[in-house]
N, C-alpha and C. Protein backbone atom coordinates (compact mmCIF):
# COMPACT_ATOMS: atom_id res chain seq x y z
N UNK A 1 177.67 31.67 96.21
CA UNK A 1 176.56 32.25 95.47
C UNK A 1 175.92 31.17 94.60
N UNK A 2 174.47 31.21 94.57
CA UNK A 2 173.90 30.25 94.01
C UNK A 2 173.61 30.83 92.55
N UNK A 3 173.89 30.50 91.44
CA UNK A 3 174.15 30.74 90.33
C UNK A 3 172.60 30.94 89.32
N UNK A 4 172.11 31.91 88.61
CA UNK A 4 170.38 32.01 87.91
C UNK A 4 171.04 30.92 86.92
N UNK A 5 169.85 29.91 86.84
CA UNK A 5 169.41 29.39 86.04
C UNK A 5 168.57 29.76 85.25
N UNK A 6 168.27 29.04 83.83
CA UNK A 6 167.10 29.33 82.44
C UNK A 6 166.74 27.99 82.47
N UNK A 7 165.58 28.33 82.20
CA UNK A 7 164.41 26.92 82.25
C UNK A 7 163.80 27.18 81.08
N UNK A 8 163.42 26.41 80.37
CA UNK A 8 162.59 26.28 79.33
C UNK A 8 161.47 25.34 79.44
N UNK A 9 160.04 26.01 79.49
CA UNK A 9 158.92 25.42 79.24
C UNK A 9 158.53 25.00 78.17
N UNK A 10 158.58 23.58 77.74
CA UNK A 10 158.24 22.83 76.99
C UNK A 10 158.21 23.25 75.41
N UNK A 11 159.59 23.89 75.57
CA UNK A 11 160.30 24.36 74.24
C UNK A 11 159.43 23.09 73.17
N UNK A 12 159.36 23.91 71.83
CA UNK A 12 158.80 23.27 70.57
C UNK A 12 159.72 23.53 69.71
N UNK A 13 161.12 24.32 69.33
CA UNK A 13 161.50 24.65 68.63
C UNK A 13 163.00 23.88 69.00
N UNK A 14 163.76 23.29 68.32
CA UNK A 14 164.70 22.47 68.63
C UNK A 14 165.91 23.53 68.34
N UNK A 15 166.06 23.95 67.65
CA UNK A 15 167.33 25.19 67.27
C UNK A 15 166.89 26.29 68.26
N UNK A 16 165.82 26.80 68.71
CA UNK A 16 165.47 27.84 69.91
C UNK A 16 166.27 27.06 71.01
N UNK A 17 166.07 25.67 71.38
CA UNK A 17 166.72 25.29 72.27
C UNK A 17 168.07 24.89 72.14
N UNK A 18 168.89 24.70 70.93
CA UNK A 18 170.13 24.52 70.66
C UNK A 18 170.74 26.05 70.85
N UNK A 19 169.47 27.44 70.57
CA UNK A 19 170.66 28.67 70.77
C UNK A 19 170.22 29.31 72.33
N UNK A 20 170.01 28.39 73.10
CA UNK A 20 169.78 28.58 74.36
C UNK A 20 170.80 27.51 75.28
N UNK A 21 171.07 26.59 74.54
CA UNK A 21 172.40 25.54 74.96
C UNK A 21 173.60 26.45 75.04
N UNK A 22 173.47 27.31 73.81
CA UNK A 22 175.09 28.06 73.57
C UNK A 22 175.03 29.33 74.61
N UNK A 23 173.88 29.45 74.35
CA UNK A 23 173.53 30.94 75.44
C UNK A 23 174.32 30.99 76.82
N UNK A 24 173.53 29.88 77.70
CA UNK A 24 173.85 29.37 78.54
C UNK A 24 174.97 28.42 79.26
N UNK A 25 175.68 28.31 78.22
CA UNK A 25 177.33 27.83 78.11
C UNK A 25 178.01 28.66 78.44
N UNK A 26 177.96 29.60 77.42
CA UNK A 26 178.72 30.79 77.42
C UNK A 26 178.44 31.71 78.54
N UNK A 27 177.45 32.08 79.39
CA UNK A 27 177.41 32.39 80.94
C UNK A 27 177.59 31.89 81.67
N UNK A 28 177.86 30.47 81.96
CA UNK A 28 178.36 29.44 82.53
C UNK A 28 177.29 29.50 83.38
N UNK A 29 175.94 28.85 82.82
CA UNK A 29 174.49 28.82 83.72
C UNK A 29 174.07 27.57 83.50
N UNK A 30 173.13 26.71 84.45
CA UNK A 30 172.91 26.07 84.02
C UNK A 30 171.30 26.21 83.47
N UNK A 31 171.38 24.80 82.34
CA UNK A 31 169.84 25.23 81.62
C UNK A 31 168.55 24.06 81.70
N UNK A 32 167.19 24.35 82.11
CA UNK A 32 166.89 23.20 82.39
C UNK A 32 165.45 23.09 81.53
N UNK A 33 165.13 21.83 81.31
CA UNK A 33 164.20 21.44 80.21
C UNK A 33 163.18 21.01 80.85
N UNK A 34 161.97 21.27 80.72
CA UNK A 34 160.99 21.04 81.50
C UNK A 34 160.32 20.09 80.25
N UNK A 35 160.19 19.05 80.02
CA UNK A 35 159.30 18.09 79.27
C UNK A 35 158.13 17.68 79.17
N UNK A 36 157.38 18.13 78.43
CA UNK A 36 157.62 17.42 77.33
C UNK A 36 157.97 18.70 76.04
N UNK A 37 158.98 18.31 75.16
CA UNK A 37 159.34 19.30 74.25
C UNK A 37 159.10 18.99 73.27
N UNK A 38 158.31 19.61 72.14
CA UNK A 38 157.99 20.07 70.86
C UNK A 38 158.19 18.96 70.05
N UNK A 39 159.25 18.42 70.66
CA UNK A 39 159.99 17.93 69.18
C UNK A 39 160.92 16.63 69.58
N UNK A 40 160.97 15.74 69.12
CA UNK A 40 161.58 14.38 69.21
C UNK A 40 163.36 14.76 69.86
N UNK A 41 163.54 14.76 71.40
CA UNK A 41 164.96 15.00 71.66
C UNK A 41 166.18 13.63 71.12
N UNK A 42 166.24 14.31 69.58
CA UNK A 42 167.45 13.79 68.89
C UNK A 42 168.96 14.41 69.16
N UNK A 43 169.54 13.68 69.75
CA UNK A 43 170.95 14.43 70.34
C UNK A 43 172.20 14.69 69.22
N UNK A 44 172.08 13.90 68.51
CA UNK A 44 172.40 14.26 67.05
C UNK A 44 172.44 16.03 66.33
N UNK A 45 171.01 16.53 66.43
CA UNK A 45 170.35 17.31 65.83
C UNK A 45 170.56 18.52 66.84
N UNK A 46 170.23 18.05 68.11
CA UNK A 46 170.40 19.43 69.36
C UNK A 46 171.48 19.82 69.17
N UNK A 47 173.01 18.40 68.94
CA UNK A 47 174.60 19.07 68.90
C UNK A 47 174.54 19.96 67.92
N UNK A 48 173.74 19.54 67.11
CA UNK A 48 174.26 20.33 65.35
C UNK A 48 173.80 21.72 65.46
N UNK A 49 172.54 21.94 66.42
CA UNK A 49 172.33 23.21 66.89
C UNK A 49 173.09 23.93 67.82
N UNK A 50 173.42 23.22 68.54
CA UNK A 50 173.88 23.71 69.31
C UNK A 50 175.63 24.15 69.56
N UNK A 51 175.88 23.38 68.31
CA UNK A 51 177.42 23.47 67.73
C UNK A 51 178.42 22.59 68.90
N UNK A 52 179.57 23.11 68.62
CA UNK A 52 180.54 22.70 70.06
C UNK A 52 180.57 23.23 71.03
N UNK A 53 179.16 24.10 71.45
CA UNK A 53 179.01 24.61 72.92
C UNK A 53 178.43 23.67 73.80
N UNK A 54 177.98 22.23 73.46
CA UNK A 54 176.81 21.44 74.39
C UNK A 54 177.94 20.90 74.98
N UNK A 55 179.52 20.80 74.71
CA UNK A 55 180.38 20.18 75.61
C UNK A 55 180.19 21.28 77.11
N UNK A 56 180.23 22.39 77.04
CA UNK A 56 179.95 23.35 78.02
C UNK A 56 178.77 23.46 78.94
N UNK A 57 177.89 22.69 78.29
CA UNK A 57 176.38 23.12 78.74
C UNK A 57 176.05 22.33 80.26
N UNK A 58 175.22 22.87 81.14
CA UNK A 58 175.13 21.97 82.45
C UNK A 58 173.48 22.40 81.88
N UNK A 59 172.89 21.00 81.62
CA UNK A 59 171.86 20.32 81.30
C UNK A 59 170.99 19.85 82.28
N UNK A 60 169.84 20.22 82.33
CA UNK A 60 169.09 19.27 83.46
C UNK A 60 167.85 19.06 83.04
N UNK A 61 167.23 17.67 82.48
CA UNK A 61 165.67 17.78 82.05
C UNK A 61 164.97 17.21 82.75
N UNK A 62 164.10 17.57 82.83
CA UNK A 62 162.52 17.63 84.31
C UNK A 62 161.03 16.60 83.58
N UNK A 63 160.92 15.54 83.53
CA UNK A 63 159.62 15.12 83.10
C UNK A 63 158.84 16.16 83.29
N UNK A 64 157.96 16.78 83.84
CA UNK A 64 157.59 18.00 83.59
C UNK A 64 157.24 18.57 84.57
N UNK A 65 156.61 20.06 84.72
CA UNK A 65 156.54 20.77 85.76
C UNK A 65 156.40 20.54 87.37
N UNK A 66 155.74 19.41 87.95
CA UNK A 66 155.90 18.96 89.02
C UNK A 66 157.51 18.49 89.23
N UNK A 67 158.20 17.56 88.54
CA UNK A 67 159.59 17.15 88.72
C UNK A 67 160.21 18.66 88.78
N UNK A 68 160.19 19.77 88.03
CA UNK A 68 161.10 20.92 87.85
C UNK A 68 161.06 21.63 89.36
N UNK A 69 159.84 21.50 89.61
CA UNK A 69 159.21 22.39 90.97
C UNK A 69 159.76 21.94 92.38
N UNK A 70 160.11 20.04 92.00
CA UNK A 70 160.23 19.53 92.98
C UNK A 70 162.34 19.54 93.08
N UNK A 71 162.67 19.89 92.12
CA UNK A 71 164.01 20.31 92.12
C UNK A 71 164.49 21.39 92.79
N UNK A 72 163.74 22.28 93.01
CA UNK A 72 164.06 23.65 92.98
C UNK A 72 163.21 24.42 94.35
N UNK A 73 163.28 23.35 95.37
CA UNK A 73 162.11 23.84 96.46
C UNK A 73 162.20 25.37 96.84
N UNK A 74 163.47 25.80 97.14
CA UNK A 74 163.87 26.84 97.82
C UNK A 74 164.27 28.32 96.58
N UNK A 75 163.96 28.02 95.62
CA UNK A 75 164.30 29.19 94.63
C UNK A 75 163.46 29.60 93.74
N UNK A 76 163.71 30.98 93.68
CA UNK A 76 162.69 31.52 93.15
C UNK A 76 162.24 31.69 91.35
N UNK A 77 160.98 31.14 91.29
CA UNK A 77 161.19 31.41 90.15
C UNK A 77 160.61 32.29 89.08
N UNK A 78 161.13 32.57 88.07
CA UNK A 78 160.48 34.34 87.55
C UNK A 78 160.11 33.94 86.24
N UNK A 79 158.94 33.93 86.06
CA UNK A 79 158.65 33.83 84.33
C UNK A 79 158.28 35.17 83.71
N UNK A 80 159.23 34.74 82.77
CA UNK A 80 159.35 35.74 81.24
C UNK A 80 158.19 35.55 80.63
N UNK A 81 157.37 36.96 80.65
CA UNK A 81 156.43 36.49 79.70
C UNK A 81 155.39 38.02 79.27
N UNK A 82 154.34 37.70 78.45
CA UNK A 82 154.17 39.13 77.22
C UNK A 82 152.84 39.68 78.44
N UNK A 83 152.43 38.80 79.22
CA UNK A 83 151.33 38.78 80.37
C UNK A 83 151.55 39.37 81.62
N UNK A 84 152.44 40.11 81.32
CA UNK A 84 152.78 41.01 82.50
C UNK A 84 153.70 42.37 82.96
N UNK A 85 152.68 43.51 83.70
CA UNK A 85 153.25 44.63 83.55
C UNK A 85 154.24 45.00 84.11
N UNK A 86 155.18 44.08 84.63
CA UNK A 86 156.13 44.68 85.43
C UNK A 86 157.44 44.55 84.48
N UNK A 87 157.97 45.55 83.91
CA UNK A 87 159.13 45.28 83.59
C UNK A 87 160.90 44.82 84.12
N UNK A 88 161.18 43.81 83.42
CA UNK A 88 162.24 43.17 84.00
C UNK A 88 163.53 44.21 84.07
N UNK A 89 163.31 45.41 83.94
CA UNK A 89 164.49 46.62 84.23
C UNK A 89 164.06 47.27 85.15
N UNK A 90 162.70 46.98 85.92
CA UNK A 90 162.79 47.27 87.28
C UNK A 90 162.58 46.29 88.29
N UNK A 91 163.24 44.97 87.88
CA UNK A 91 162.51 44.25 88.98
C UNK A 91 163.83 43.88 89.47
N UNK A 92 164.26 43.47 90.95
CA UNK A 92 165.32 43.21 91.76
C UNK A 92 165.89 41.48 91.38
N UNK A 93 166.55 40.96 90.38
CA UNK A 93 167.23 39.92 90.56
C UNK A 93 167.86 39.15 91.97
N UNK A 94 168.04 38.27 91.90
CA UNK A 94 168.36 37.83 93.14
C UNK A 94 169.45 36.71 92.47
N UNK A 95 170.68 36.54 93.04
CA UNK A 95 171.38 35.27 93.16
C UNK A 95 170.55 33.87 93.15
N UNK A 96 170.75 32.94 92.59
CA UNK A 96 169.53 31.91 92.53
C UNK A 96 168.44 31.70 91.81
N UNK A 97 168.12 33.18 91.41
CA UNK A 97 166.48 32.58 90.67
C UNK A 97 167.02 32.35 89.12
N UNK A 98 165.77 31.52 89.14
CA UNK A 98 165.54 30.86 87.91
C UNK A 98 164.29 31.88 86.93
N UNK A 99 165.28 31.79 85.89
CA UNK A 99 164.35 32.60 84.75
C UNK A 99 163.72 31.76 83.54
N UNK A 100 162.36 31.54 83.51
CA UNK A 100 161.58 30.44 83.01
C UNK A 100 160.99 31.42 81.80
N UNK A 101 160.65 30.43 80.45
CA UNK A 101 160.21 31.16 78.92
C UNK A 101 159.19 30.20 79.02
N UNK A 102 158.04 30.52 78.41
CA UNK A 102 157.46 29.43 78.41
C UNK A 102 157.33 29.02 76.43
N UNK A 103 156.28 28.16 75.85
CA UNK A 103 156.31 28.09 75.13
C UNK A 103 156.18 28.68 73.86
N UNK A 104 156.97 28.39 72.66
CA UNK A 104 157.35 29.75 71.62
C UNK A 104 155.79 30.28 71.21
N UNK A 105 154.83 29.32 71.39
CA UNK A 105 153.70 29.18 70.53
C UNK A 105 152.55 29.84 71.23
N UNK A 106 152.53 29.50 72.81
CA UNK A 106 151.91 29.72 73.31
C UNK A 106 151.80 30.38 74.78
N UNK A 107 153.44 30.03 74.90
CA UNK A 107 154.24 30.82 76.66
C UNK A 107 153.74 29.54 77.45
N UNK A 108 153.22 30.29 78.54
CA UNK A 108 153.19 29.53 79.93
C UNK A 108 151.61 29.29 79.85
N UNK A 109 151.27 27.64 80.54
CA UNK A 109 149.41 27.67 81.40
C UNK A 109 149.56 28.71 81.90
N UNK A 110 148.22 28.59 82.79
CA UNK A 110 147.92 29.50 83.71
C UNK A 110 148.12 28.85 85.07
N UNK A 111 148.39 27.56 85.37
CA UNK A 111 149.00 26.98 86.08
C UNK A 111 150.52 27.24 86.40
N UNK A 112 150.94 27.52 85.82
CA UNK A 112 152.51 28.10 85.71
C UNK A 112 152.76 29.37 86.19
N UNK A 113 151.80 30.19 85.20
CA UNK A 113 151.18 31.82 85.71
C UNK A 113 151.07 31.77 87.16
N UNK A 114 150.27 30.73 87.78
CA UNK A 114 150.03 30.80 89.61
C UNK A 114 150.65 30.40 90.42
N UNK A 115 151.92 29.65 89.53
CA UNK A 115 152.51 29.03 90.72
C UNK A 115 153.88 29.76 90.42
N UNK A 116 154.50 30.41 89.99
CA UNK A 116 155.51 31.27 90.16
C UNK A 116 155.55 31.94 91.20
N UNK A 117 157.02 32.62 91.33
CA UNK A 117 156.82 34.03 92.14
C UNK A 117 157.01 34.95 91.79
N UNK A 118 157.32 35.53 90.54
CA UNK A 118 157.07 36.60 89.98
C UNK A 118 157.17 36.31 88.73
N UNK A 119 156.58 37.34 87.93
CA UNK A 119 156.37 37.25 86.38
C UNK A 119 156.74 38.66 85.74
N UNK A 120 157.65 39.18 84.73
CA UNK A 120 158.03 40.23 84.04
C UNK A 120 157.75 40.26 82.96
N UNK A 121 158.45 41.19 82.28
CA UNK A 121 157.81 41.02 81.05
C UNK A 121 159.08 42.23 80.20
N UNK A 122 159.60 42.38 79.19
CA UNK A 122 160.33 43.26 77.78
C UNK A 122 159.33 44.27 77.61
N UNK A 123 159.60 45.46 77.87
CA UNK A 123 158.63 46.73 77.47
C UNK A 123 159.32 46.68 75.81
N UNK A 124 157.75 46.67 74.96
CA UNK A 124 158.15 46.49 73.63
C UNK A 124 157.07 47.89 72.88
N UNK A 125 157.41 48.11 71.55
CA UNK A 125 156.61 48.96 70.80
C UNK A 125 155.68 48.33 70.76
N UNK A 126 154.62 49.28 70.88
CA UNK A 126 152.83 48.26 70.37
C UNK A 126 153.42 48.19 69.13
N UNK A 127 152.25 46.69 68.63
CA UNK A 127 152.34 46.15 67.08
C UNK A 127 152.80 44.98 67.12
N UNK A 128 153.92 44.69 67.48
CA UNK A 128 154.53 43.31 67.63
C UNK A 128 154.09 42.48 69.05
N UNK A 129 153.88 41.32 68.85
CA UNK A 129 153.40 40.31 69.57
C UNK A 129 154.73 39.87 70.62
N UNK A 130 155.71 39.77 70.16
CA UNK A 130 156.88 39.19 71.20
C UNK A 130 158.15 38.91 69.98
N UNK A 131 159.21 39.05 71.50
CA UNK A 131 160.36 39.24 70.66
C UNK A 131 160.84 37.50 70.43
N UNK A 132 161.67 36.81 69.54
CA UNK A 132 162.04 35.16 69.33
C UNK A 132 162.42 35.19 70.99
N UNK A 133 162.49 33.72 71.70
CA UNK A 133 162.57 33.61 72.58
C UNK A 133 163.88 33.57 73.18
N UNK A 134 164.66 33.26 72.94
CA UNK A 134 166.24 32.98 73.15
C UNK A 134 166.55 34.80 73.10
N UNK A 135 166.11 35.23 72.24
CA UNK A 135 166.74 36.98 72.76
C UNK A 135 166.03 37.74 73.27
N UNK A 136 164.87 37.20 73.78
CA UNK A 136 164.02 37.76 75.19
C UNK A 136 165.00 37.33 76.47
N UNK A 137 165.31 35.77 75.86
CA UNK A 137 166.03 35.07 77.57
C UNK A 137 167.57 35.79 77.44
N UNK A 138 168.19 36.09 77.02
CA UNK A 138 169.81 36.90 76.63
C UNK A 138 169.45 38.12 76.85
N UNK A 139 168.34 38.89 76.66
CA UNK A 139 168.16 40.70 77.56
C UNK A 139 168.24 40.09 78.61
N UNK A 140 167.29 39.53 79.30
CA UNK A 140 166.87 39.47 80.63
C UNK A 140 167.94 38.54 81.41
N UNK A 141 168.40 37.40 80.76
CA UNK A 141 169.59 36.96 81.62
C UNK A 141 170.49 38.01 81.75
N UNK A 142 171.19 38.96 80.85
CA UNK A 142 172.51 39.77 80.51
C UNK A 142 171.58 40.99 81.97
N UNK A 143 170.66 41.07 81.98
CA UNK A 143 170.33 42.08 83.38
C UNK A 143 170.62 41.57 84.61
N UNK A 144 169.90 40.26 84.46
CA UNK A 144 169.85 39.50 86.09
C UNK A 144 171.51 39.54 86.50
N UNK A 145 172.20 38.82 85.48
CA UNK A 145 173.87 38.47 85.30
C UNK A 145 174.23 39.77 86.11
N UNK A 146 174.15 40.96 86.01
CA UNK A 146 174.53 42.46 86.11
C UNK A 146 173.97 42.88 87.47
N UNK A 147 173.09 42.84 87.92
CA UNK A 147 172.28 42.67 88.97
C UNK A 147 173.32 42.38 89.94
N UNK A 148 173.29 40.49 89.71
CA UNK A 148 173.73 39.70 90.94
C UNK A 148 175.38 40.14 90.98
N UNK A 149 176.26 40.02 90.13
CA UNK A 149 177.67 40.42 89.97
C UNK A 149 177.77 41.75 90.81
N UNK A 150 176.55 42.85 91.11
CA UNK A 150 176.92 44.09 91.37
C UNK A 150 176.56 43.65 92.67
N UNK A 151 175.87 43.30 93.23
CA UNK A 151 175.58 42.96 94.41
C UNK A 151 176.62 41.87 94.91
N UNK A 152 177.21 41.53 94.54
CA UNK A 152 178.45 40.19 95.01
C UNK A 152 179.30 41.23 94.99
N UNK A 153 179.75 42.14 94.56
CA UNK A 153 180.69 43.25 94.29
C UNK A 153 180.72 44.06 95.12
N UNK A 154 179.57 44.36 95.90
CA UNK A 154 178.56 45.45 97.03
C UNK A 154 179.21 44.34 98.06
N UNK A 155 179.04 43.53 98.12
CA UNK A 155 179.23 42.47 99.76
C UNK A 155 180.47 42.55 99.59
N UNK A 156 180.94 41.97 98.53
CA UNK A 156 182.69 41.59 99.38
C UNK A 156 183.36 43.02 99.95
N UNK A 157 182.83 44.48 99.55
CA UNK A 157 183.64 45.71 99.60
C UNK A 157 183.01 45.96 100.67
N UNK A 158 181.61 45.23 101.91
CA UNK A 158 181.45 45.48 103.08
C UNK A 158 182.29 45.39 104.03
């Protein structure tokens, strides 16, 4: 089984991405950085965010969206984002895909928007704009996670 990855689009927030290091440790996923990011990558400063989970972390950073795209020919990828009506509690996870945030500030281009293959979105109360990003990506990973495990669970009992 090919394991969901979290991608982060050109994260600006250096502790958003240190509690997305731990996130993703602790599911044993790997997490990948699409560059250019926000903020001067001081490894110093990411550990200190990221505590003693970055010994855990499977890391992968992408000069930017062409390098990420060109990693990942065959998998699908799903962006999280406030631009779209399909909610991620009805959409079918798959083993493999990659679940992409885009930036805290601004999300995803619209280049990003077109070149995906699907896009979801957190059914939220009107009023609020979006939930911090790291516990948008922890609902929606903790579903996909649930998803694929039940379906690996479904095959082996064929």
């Amino acid at each position: 089984m090919t394991p969901i990855n979290l991608a982060l689009y050109q994260p600006e927030i250096p502790q958003n991405t240190g509690a997305a290091m731990r996130l993703t440790a602790c599911l044993g996923m790997t997490l990948d950085i699409i560059e250019p990011t926000g903020f001067a990558w001081d490894e110093a400063k990411i550990r200190r965010s990221a505590m003693d989970y970055i010994d855990f972390v499977k890391l992968k950073k992408h000069a930017d969206w062409n390098a990420f795209r060109a990693a990942y020919p065959d998998r699908r990828i799903i962006l999280m984002t406030t631009k779209s009506d399909q909610s991620y509690l009805d959409f079918k996870f798959q083993a493999g895909d990659i679940l992409l945030a885009g930036q805290e500030s601004a999300g995803a281009p619209t280049f990003v928007h077109e070149s995906v293959d699907s896009r979801i979105t957190i059914p939220m109360a009107s009023g609020p704009r979006s939930l911090n990003v790291v516990n948008a990506c922890a609902m929606i990973l903790g579903e996909a996670s649930r998803q694929v495990q039940l379906a690996e669970k479904q095959f082996k009992n064929v």
